[in-house]
Protein backbone atom coordinates (compact mmCIF):
# COMPACT_ATOMS: atom_id res chain seq x y z
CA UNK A 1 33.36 -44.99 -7.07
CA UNK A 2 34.73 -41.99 -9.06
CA UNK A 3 36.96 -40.77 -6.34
CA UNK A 4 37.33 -36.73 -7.89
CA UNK A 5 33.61 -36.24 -8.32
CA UNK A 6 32.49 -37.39 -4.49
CA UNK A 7 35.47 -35.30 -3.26
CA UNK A 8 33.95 -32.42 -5.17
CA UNK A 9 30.24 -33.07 -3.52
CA UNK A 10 31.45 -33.19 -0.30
CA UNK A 11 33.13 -29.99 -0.74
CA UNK A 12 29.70 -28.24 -1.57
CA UNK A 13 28.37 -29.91 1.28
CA UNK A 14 30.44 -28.44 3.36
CA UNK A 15 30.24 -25.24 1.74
CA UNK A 16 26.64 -25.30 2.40
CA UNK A 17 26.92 -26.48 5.65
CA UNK A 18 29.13 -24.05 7.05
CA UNK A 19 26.66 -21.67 7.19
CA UNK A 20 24.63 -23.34 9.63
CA UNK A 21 27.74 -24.19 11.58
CA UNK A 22 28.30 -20.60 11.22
CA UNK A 23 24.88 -19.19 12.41
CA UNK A 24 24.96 -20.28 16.75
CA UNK A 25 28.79 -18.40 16.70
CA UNK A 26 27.04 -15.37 14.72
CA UNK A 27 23.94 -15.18 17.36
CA UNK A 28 25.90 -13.34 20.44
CA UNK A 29 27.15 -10.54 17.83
CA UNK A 30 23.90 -9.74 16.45
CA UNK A 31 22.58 -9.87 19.89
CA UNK A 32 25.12 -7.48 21.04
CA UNK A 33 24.88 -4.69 18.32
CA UNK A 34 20.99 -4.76 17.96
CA UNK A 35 20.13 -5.84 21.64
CA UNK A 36 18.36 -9.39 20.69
CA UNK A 37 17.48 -11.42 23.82
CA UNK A 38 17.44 -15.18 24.50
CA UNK A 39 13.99 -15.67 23.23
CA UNK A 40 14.29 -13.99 19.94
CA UNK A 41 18.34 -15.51 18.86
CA UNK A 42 16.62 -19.13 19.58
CA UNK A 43 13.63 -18.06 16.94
CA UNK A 44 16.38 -16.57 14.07
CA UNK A 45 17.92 -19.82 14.88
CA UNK A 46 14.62 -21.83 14.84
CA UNK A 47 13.80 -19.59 10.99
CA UNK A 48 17.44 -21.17 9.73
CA UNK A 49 16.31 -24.70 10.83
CA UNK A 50 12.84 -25.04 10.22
CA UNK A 51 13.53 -24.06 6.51
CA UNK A 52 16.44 -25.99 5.79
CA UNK A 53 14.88 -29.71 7.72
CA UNK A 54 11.35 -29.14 7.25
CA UNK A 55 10.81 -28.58 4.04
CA UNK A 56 13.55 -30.83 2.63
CA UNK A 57 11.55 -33.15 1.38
CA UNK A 58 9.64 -31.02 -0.62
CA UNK A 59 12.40 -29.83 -2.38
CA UNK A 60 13.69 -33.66 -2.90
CA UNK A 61 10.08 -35.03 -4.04
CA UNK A 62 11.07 -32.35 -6.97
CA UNK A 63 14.58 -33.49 -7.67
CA UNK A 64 12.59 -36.78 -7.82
CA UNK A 65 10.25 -35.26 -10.40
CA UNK A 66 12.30 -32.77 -12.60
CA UNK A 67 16.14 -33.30 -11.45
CA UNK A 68 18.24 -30.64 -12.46
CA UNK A 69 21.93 -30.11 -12.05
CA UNK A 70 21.28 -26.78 -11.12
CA UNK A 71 19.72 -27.33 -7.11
CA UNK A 72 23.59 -27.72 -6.26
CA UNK A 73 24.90 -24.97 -7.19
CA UNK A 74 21.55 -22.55 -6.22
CA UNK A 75 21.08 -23.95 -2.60
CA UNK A 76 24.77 -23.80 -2.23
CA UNK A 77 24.45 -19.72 -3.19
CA UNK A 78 21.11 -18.85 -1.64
CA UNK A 79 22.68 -20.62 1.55
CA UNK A 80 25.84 -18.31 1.31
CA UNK A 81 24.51 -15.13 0.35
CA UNK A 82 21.36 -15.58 2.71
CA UNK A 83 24.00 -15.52 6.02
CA UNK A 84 25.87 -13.46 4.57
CA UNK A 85 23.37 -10.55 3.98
CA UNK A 86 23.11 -10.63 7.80
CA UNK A 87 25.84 -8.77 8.86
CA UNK A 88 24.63 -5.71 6.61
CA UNK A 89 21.03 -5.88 7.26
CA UNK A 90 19.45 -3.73 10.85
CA UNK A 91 16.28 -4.83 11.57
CA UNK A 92 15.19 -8.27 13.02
CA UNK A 93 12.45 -8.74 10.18
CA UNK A 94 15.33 -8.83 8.01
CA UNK A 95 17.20 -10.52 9.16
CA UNK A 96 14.86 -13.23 9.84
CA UNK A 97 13.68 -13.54 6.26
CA UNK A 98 17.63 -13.65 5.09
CA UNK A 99 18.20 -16.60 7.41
CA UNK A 100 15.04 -18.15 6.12
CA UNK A 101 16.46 -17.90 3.02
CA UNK A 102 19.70 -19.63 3.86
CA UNK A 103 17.99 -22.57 5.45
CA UNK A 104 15.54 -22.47 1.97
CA UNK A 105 19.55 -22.66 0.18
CA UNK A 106 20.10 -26.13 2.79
CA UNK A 107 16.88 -27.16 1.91
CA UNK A 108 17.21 -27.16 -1.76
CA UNK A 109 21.03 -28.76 -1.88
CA UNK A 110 20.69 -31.91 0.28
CA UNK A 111 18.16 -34.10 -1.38
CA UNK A 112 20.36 -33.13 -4.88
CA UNK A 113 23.35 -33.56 -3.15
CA UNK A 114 22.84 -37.04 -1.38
CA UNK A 115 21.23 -38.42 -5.10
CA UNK A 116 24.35 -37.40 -6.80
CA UNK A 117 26.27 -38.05 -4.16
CA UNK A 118 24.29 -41.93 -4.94
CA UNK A 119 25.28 -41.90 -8.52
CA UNK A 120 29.16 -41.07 -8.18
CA UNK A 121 29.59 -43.83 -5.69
CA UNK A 122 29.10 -46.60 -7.19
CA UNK A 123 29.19 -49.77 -5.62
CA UNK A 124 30.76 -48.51 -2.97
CA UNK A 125 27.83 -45.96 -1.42
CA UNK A 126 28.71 -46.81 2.27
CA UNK A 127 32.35 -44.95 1.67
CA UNK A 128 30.47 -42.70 -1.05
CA UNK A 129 27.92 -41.26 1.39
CA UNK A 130 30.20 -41.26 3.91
CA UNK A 131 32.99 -38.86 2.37
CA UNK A 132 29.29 -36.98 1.60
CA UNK A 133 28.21 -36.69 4.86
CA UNK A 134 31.93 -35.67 6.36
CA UNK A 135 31.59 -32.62 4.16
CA UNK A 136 28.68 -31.39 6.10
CA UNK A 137 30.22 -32.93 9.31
CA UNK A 138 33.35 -30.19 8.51
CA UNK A 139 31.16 -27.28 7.26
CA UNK A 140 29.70 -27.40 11.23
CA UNK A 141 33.03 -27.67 12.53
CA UNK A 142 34.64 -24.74 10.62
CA UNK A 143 31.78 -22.25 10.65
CA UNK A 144 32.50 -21.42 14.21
CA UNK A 145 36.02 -20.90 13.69
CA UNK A 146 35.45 -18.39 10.64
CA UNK A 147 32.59 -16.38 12.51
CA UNK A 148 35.78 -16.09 15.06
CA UNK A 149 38.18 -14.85 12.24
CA UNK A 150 36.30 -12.94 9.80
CA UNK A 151 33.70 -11.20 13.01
CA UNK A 152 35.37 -11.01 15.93
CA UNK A 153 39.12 -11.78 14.63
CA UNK A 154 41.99 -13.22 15.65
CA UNK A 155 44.51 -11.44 17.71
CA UNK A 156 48.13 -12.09 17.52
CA UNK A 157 51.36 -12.39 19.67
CA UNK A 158 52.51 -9.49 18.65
CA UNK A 159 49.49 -7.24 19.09
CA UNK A 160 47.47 -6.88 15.84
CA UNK A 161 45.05 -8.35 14.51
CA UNK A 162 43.17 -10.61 11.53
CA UNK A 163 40.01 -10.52 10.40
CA UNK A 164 37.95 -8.62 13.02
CA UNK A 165 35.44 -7.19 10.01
CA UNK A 166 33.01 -7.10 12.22
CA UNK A 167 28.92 -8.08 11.13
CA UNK A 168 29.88 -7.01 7.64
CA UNK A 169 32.44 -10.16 8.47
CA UNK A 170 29.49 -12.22 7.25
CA UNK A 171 29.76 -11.52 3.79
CA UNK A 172 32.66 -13.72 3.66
CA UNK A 173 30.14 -16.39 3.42
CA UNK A 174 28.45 -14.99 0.25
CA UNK A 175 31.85 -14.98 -1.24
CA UNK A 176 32.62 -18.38 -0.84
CA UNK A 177 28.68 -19.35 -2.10
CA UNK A 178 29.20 -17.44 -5.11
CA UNK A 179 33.20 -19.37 -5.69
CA UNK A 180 31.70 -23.22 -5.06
CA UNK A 181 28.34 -22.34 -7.06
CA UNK A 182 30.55 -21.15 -9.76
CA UNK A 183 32.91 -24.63 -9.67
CA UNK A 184 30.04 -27.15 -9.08
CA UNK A 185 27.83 -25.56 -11.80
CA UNK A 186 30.32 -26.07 -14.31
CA UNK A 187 32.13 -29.42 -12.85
CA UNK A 188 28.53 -30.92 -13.02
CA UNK A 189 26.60 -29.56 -15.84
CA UNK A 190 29.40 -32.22 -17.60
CA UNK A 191 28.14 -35.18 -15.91
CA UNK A 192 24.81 -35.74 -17.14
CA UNK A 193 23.20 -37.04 -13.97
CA UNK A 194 19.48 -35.47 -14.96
CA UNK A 195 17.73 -38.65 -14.87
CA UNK A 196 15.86 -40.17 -11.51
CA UNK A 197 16.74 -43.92 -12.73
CA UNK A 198 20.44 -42.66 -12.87
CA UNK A 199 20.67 -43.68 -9.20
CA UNK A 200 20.34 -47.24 -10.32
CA UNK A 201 22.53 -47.06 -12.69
CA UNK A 202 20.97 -49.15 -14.87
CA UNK A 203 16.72 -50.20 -15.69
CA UNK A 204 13.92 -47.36 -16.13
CA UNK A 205 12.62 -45.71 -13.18
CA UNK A 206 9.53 -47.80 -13.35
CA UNK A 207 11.28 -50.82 -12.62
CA UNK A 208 12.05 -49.72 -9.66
CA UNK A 209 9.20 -49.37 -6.47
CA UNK A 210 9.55 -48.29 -2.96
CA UNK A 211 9.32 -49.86 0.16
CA UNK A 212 6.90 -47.48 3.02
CA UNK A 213 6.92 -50.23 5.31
CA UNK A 214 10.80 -50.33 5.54
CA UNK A 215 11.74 -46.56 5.70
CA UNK A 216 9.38 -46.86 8.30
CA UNK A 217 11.07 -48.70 11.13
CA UNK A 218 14.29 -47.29 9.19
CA UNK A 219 13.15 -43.74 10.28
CA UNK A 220 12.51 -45.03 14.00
CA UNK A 221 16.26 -46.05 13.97
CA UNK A 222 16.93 -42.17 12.55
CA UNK A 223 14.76 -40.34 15.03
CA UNK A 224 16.13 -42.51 18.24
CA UNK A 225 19.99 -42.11 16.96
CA UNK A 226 19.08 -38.18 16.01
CA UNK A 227 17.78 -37.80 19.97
CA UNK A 228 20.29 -39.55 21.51
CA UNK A 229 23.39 -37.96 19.14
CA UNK A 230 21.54 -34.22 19.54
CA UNK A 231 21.47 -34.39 23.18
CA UNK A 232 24.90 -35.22 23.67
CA UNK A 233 26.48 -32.78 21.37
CA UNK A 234 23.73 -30.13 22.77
CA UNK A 235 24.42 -30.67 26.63
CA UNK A 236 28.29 -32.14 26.81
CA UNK A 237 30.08 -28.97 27.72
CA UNK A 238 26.80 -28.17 30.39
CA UNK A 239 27.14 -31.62 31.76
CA UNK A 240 30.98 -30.98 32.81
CA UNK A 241 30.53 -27.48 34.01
CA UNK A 242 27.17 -28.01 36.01
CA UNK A 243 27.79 -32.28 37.03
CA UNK A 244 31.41 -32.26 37.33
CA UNK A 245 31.80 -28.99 37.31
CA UNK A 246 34.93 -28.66 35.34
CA UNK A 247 35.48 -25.30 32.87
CA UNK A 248 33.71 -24.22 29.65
CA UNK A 249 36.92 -25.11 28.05
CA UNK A 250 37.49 -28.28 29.31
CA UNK A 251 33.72 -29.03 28.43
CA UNK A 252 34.07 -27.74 24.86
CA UNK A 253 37.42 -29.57 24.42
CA UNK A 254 35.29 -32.86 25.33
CA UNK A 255 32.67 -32.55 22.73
CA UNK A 256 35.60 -31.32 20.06
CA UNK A 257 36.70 -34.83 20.49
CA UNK A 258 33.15 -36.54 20.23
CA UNK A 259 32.95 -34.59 16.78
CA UNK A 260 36.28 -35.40 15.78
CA UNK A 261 36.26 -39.22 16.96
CA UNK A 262 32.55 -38.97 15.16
CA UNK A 263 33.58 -37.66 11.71
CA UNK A 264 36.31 -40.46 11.73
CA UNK A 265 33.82 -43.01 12.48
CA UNK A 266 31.49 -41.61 10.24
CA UNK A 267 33.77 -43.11 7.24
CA UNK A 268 34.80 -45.75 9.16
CA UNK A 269 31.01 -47.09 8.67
CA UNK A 270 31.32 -47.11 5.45
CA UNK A 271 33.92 -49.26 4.63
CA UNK A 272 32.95 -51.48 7.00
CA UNK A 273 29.08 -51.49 5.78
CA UNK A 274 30.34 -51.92 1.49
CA UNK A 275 32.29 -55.21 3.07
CA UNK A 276 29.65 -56.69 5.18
CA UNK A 277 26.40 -54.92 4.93
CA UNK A 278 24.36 -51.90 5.40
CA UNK A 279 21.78 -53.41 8.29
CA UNK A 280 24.10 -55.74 9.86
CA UNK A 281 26.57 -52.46 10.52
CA UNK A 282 23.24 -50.71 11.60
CA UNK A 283 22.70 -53.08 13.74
CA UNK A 284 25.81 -54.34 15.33
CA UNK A 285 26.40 -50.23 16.29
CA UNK A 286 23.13 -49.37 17.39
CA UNK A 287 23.15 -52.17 20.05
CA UNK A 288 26.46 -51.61 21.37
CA UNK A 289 25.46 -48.35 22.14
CA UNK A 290 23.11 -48.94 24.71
CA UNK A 291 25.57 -49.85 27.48
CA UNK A 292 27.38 -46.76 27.36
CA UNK A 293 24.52 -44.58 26.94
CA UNK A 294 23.07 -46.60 29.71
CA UNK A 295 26.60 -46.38 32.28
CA UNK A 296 27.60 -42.39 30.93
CA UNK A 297 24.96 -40.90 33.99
CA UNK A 298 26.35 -43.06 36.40
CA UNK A 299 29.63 -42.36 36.02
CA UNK A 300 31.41 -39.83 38.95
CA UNK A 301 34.95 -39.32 37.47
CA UNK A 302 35.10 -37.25 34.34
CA UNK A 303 38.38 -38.51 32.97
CA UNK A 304 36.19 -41.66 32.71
CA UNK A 305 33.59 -40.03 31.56
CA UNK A 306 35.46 -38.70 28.76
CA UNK A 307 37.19 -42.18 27.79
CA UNK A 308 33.53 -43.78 27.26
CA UNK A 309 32.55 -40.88 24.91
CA UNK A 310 34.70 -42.21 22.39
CA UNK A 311 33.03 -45.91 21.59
CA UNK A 312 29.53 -43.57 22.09
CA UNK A 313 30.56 -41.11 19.37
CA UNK A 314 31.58 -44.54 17.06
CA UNK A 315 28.77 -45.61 17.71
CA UNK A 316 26.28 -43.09 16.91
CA UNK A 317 28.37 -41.96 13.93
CA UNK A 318 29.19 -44.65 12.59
CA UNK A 319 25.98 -45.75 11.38
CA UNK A 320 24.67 -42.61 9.95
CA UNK A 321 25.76 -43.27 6.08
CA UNK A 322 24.30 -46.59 6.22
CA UNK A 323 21.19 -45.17 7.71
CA UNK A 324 21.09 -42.60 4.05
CA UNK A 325 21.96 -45.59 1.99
CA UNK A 326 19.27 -47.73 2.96
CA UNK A 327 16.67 -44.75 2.80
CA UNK A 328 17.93 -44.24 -0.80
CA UNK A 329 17.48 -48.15 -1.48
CA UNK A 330 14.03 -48.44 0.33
CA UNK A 331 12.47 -45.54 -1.57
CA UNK A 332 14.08 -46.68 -5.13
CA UNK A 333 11.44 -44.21 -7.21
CA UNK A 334 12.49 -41.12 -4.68
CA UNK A 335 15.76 -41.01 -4.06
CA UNK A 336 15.74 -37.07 -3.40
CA UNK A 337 12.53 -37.39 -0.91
CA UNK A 338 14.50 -40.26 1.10
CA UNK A 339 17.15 -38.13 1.34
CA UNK A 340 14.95 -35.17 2.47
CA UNK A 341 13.83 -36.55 5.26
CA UNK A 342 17.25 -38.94 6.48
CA UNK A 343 18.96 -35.36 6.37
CA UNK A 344 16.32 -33.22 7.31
CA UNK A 345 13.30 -33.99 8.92
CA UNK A 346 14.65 -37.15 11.04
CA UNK A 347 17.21 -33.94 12.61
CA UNK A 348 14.51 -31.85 13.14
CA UNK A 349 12.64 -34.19 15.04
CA UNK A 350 15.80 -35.20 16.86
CA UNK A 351 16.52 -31.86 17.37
CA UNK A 352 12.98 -31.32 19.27
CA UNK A 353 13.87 -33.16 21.64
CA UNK A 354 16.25 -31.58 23.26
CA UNK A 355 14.55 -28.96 24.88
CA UNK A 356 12.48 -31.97 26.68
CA UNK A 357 15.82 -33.54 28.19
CA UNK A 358 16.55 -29.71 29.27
CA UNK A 359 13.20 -29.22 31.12
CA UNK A 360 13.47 -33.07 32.71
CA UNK A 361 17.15 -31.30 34.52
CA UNK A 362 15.43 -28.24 35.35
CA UNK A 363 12.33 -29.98 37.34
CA UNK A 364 13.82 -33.20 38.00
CA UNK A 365 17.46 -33.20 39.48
CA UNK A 366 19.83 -32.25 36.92
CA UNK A 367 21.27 -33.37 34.19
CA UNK A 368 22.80 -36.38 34.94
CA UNK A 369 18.85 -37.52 35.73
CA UNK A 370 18.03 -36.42 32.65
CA UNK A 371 20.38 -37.96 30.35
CA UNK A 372 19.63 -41.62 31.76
CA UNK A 373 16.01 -40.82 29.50
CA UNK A 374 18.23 -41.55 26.60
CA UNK A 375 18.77 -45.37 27.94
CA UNK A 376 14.67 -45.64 26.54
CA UNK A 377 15.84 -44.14 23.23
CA UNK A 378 19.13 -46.14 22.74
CA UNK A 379 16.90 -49.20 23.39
CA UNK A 380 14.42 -48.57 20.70
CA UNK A 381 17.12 -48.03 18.00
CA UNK A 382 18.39 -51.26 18.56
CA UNK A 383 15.15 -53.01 18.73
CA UNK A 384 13.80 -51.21 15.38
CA UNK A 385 17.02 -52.12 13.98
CA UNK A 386 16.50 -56.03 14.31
CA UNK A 387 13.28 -55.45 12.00
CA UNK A 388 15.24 -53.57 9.40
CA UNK A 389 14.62 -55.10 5.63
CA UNK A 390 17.87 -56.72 4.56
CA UNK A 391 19.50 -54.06 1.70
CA UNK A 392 19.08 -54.80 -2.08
CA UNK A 393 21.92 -55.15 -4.10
């Protein structure tokens, strides 16, 4: 594994990524100055993610097709300079179209990203995708925190002030675009990954063939893990103010640690799955989720509550790179497509969802009645991962 160049990735990843970490802190500022309801923030959010999931694949069955070092560096700048055009644009239209156009930037880097990401690693692609994927894990971490610097600002001990820009805040985000573009374009255009059978490493492209019937119950292992991890980081901070009705900050503080405890386990899987395997680690995490999926509604005390959210967040995180890996291996001749969907259309999907578990606690007791759905969905991972196709070497 070349240790500089998967550092670098994951950087753009998270460069990229920020911006839709960025984009649910933005929503109650643009609501504010151009009087936006509920209704239309969720559809400029639903315009970022149905752009940058959706269509994912299509952009990776083309880096299957015609790869081109480029698609880093131009999905890394349309996704900067597409959030940060919002902050000077003033009608909704607009702004709609510009946040299409960042998710369009998303769409475009991820499939590129995950099949270099492929390439650089080596033999070790459970650590490789991992450092990958902990990039984009970061960019959704920070992009809150720099819509609260750069927009609202930060005020000080003394007084004063930093940041505080304002809307026009946002084009701090086509600044950094245009600074990582700039560095990956010409870090890359030197490595001479421009070839699908690259990601082997060695053979043609024809020698290799793909696998349908795998990615298959591979992507019912995705979808169930995407539900169950979406729902948790979605309805956390609700769950302690409305079940045990602690404060927003306590709540938030809660799922800060799922995220953190997550990213950690995130490469934690990856060591572990280079040393003894890509399904077995699938596996072995997917089942020992269940009982704490299964016990989390049940539980009354939420100092509990919080200690078992820590083996859940292993476990749901912990798989994930292995999860990409094996999409990349099962679909040999599409590397970019696999990736597509394991980072984009298995999310969406997941990401559905969530509005279901919302309506089951509106019409059926709450949400601790609705979160003991996920049992069904923890369950099915498991089961689909005991059919999963042993990993080629």
């Amino acid at each position: 594994m070349d240790l500089k160049k998967i550092l670098l990735i994951s950087l753009g990843h998270l460069s990229c990524d920020i911006n839709g970490g960025a984009l649910p802190a933005l929503l109650p500022y643009l609501a504010a100055v151009h009087h936006f309801d509920y209704q239309t923030c969720g559809t400029l959010a639903f315009a970022y993610a149905a752009m940058s999931s959706i269509v994912q694949p299509l952009f990776g069955l083309l880096s299957d097709k015609k790869p081109c070092n480029l698609y880093i560096p131009i999905g890394i700048l349309l996704a900067g300079c597409g959030l940060g055009a919002v902050g000077f644009l003033d009608t909704y239209q607009a702004i709609f179209v510009s946040l299409m156009v960042c998710g369009v930037g998303g769409a475009i880097f991820h499939p590129e990203g995950a099949r270099y990401a492929n390439f650089v690693s080596g033999d070790r692609k459970g650590v490789g995708i991992s450092i990958f994927s902990v990039g984009g894990n970061g960019g959704f971490a920070v992009g809150p925190l720099v819509v609260a610097a750069v927009v609202g600002g930060i005020s000080l001990a003394g007084g004063g002030m930093i940041g505080g820009f304002g809307l026009r805040g946002t084009g701090f985000f086509a600044g950094l675009a245009c600074v990582m573009a700039a560095l990956l374009y010409w870090r890359i255009s030197a490595w001479g990954i421009d070839k699908p059978a690259a990601v082997k490493g060695k053979g043609s492209s024809s020698a290799l063939c793909n696998d349908w019937h795998a990615f298959s119950v591979l992507s019912v292992c995705l979808i169930s893990r995407s539900i169950l991890f979406l729902s948790f980081n979605t309805y956390l901070p609700l769950y302690w103010k409305n079940v045990f009705h602690q404060s927003a900050q306590t709540g938030n503080a809660v799922l800060a640690m799922f995220c953190i405890v997550g990213v950690l386990s995130n490469l934690l899987g990856g060591v572990l799955a280079d040393r003894l395997g890509f399904v077995r680690m699938i596996r072995y995490f997917m089942a020992s989720a269940i009982p704490f999926v299964v016990l989390f509604p049940f539980v009354q005390n939420p100092c509990l509550a919080a200690l078992l959210m820590i083996p859940l967040s292993v476990c749901l995180y912990a798989p994930f790179s292995c999860l990409v890996v094996l999409g990349q291996r099962y679909l040999a001749r599409n590397v970019g497509f696999a990736s597509g969907i394991t980072l984009g259309v298995a999310i969406s999907v997941g990401g559905m969802f969530t509005p279901v578990v919302g309506w089951i606690a509106d019409n059926y007791g709450g949400l601790s009645i609705a979160m003991r759905v996920l049992a069904i969905f923890s369950a099915a991972s498991a089961l689909a991962a005991l059919f999963l196709k042993k990993d080629r070497d």
